[in-house]
N, C-alpha and C. Protein backbone atom coordinates (compact mmCIF):
# COMPACT_ATOMS: atom_id res chain seq x y z
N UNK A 1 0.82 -1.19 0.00
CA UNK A 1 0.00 0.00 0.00
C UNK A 1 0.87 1.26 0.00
N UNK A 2 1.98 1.55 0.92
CA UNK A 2 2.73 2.16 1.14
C UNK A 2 3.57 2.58 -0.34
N UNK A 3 4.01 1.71 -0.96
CA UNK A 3 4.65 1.74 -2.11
C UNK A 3 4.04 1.96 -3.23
N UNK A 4 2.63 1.92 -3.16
CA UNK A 4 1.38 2.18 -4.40
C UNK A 4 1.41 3.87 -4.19
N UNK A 5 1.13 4.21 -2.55
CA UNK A 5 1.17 5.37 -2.76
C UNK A 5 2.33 6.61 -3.31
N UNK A 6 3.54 5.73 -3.12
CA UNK A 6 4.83 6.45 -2.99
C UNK A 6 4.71 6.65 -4.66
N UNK A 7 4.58 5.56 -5.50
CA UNK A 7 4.25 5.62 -6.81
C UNK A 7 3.75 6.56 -7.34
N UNK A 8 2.97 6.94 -6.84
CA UNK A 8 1.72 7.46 -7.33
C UNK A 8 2.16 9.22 -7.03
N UNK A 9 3.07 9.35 -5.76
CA UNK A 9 3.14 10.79 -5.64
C UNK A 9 4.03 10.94 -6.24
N UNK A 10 5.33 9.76 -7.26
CA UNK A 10 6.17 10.27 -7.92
C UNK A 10 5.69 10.82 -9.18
N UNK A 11 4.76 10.04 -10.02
CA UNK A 11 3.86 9.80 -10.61
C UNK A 11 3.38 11.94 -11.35
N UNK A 12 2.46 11.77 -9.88
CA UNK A 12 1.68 13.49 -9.88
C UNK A 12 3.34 14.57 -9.76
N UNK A 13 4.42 14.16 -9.16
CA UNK A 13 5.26 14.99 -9.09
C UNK A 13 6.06 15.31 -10.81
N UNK A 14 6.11 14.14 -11.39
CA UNK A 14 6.72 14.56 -12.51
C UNK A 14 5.77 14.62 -13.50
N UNK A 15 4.56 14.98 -13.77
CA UNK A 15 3.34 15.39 -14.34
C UNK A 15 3.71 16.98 -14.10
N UNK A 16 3.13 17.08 -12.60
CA UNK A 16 3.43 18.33 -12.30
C UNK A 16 5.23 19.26 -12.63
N UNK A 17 6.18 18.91 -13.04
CA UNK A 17 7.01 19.44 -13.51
C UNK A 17 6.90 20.22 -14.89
N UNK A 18 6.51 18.78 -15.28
CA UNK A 18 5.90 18.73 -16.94
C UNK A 18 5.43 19.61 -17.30
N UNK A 19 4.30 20.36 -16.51
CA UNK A 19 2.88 20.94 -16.70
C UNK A 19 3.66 22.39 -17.04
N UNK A 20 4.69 23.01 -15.74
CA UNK A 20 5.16 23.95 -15.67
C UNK A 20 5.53 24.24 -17.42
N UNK A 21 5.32 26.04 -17.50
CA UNK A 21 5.64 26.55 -18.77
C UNK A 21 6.57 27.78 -18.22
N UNK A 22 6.98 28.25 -19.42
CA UNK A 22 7.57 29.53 -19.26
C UNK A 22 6.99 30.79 -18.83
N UNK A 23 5.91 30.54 -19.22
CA UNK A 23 4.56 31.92 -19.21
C UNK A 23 3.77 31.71 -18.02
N UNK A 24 4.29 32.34 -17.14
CA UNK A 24 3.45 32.12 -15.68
C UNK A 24 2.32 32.91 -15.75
N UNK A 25 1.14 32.91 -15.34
CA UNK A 25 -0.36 34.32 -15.04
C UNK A 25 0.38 34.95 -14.27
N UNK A 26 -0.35 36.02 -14.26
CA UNK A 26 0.20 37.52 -13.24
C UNK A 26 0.02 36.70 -11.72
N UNK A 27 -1.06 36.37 -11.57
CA UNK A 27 -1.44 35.93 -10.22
C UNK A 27 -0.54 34.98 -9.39
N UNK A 28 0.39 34.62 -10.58
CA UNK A 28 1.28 32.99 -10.05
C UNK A 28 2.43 34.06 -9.24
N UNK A 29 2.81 35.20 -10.30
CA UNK A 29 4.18 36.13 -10.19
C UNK A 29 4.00 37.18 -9.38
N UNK A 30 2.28 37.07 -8.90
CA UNK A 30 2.32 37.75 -7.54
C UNK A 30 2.53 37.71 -6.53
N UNK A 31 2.03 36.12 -6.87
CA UNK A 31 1.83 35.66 -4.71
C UNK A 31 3.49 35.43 -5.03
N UNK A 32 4.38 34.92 -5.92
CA UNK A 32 5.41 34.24 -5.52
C UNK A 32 6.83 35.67 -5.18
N UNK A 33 5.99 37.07 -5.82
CA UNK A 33 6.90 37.99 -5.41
C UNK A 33 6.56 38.22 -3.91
N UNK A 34 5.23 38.45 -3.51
CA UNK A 34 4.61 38.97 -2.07
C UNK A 34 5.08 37.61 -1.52
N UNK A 35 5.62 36.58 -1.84
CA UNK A 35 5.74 35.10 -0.61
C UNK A 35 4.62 34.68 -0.27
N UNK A 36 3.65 34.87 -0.81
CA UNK A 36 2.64 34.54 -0.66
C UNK A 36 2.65 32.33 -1.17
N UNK A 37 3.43 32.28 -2.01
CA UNK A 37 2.60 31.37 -2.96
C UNK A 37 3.06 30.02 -1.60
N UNK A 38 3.92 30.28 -0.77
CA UNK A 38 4.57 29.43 -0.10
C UNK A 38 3.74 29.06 0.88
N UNK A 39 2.41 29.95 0.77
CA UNK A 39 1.90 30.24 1.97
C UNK A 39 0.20 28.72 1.19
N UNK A 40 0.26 29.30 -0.17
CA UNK A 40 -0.89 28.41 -0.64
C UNK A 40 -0.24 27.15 -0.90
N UNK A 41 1.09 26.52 -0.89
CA UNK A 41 1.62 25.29 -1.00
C UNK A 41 1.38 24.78 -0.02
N UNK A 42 1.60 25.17 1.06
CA UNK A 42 1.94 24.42 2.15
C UNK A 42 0.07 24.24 2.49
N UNK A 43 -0.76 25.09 2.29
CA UNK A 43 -1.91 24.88 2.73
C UNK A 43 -2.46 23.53 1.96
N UNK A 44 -2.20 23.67 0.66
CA UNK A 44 -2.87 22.20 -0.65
C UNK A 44 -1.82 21.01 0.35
N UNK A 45 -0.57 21.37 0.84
CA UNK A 45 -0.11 20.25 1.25
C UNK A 45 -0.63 19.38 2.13
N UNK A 46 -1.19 20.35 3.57
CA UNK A 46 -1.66 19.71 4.85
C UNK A 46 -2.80 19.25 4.18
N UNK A 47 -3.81 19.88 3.14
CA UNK A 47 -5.23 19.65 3.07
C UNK A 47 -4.94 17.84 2.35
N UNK A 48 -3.90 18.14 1.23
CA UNK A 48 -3.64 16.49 0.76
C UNK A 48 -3.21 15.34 1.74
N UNK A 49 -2.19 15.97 2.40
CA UNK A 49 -1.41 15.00 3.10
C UNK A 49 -2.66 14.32 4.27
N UNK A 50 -3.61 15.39 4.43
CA UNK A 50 -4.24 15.20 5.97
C UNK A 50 -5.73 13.58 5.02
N UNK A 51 -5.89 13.84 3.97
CA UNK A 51 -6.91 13.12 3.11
C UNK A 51 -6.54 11.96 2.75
N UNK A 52 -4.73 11.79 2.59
CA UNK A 52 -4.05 10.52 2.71
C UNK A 52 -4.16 10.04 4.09
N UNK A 53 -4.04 10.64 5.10
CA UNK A 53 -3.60 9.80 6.06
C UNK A 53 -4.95 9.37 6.45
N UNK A 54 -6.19 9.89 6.69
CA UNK A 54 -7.36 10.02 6.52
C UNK A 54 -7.81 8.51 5.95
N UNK A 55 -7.36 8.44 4.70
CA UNK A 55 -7.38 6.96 3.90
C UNK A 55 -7.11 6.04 4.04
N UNK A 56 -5.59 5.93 4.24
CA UNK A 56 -4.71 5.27 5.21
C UNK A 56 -5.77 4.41 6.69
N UNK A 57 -5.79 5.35 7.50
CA UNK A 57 -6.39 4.86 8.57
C UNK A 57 -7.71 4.11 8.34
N UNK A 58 -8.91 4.59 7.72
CA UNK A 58 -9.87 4.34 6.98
C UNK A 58 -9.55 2.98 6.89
N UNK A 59 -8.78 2.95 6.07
CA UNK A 59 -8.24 1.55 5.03
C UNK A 59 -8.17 0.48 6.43
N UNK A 60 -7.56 1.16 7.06
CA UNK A 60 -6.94 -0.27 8.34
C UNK A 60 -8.05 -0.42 9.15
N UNK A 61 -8.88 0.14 9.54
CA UNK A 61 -10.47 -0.04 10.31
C UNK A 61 -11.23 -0.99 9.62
N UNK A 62 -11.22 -0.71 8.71
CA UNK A 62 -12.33 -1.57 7.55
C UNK A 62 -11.56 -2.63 7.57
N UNK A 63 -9.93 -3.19 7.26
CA UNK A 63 -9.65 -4.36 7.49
C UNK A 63 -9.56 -5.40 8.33
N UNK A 64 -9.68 -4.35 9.87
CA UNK A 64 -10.08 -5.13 11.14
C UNK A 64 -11.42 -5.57 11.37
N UNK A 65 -12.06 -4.59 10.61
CA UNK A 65 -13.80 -4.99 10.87
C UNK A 65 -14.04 -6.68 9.59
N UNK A 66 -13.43 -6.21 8.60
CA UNK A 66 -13.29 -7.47 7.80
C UNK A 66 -12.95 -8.66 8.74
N UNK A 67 -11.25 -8.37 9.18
CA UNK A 67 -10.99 -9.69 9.60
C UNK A 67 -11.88 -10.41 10.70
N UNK A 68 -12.45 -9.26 11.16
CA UNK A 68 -13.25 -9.81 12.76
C UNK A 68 -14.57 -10.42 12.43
N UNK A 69 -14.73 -10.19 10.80
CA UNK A 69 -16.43 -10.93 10.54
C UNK A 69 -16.25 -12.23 9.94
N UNK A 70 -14.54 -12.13 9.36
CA UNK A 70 -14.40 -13.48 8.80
C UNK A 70 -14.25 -14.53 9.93
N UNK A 71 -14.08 -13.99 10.99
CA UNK A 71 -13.04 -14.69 12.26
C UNK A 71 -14.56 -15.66 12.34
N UNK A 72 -15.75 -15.18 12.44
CA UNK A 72 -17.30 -14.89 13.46
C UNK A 72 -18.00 -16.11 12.06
């Protein structure tokens, strides 16, 4: 599971390189002059990271409730 996910964020990471162009919007070359943009990374980060782990746990409840009905 661990390694599906690791995949998968290498995956969106070099997509996301890809994506990058030369021609940024004004809005990108704003927040990143005001420091702002560091401020909306880190926010998409906790909101992702917090929806993985979220899953994660999810995932392992449901497999105890599994194993405990197969046990029964």
């Amino acid at each position: 599971m661990i390694r599906n996910i690791f995949i998968f964020l290498l995956i969106l990471c070099s997509i996301a390189l890809k994506a990058q162009e030369a021609h940024l919007p004004n809005m990108a070359e704003t927040f990143r002059n005001d420091g702002k943009i560091y401020v909306v990374i880190s926010v998409i980060s906790i909101i992702f990271f917090s929806i993985v782990l979220f899953l994660i746990f999810l995932e392992r409840k449901i497999k105890r409730l599994e194993d405990k009905f197969k046990g029964n």
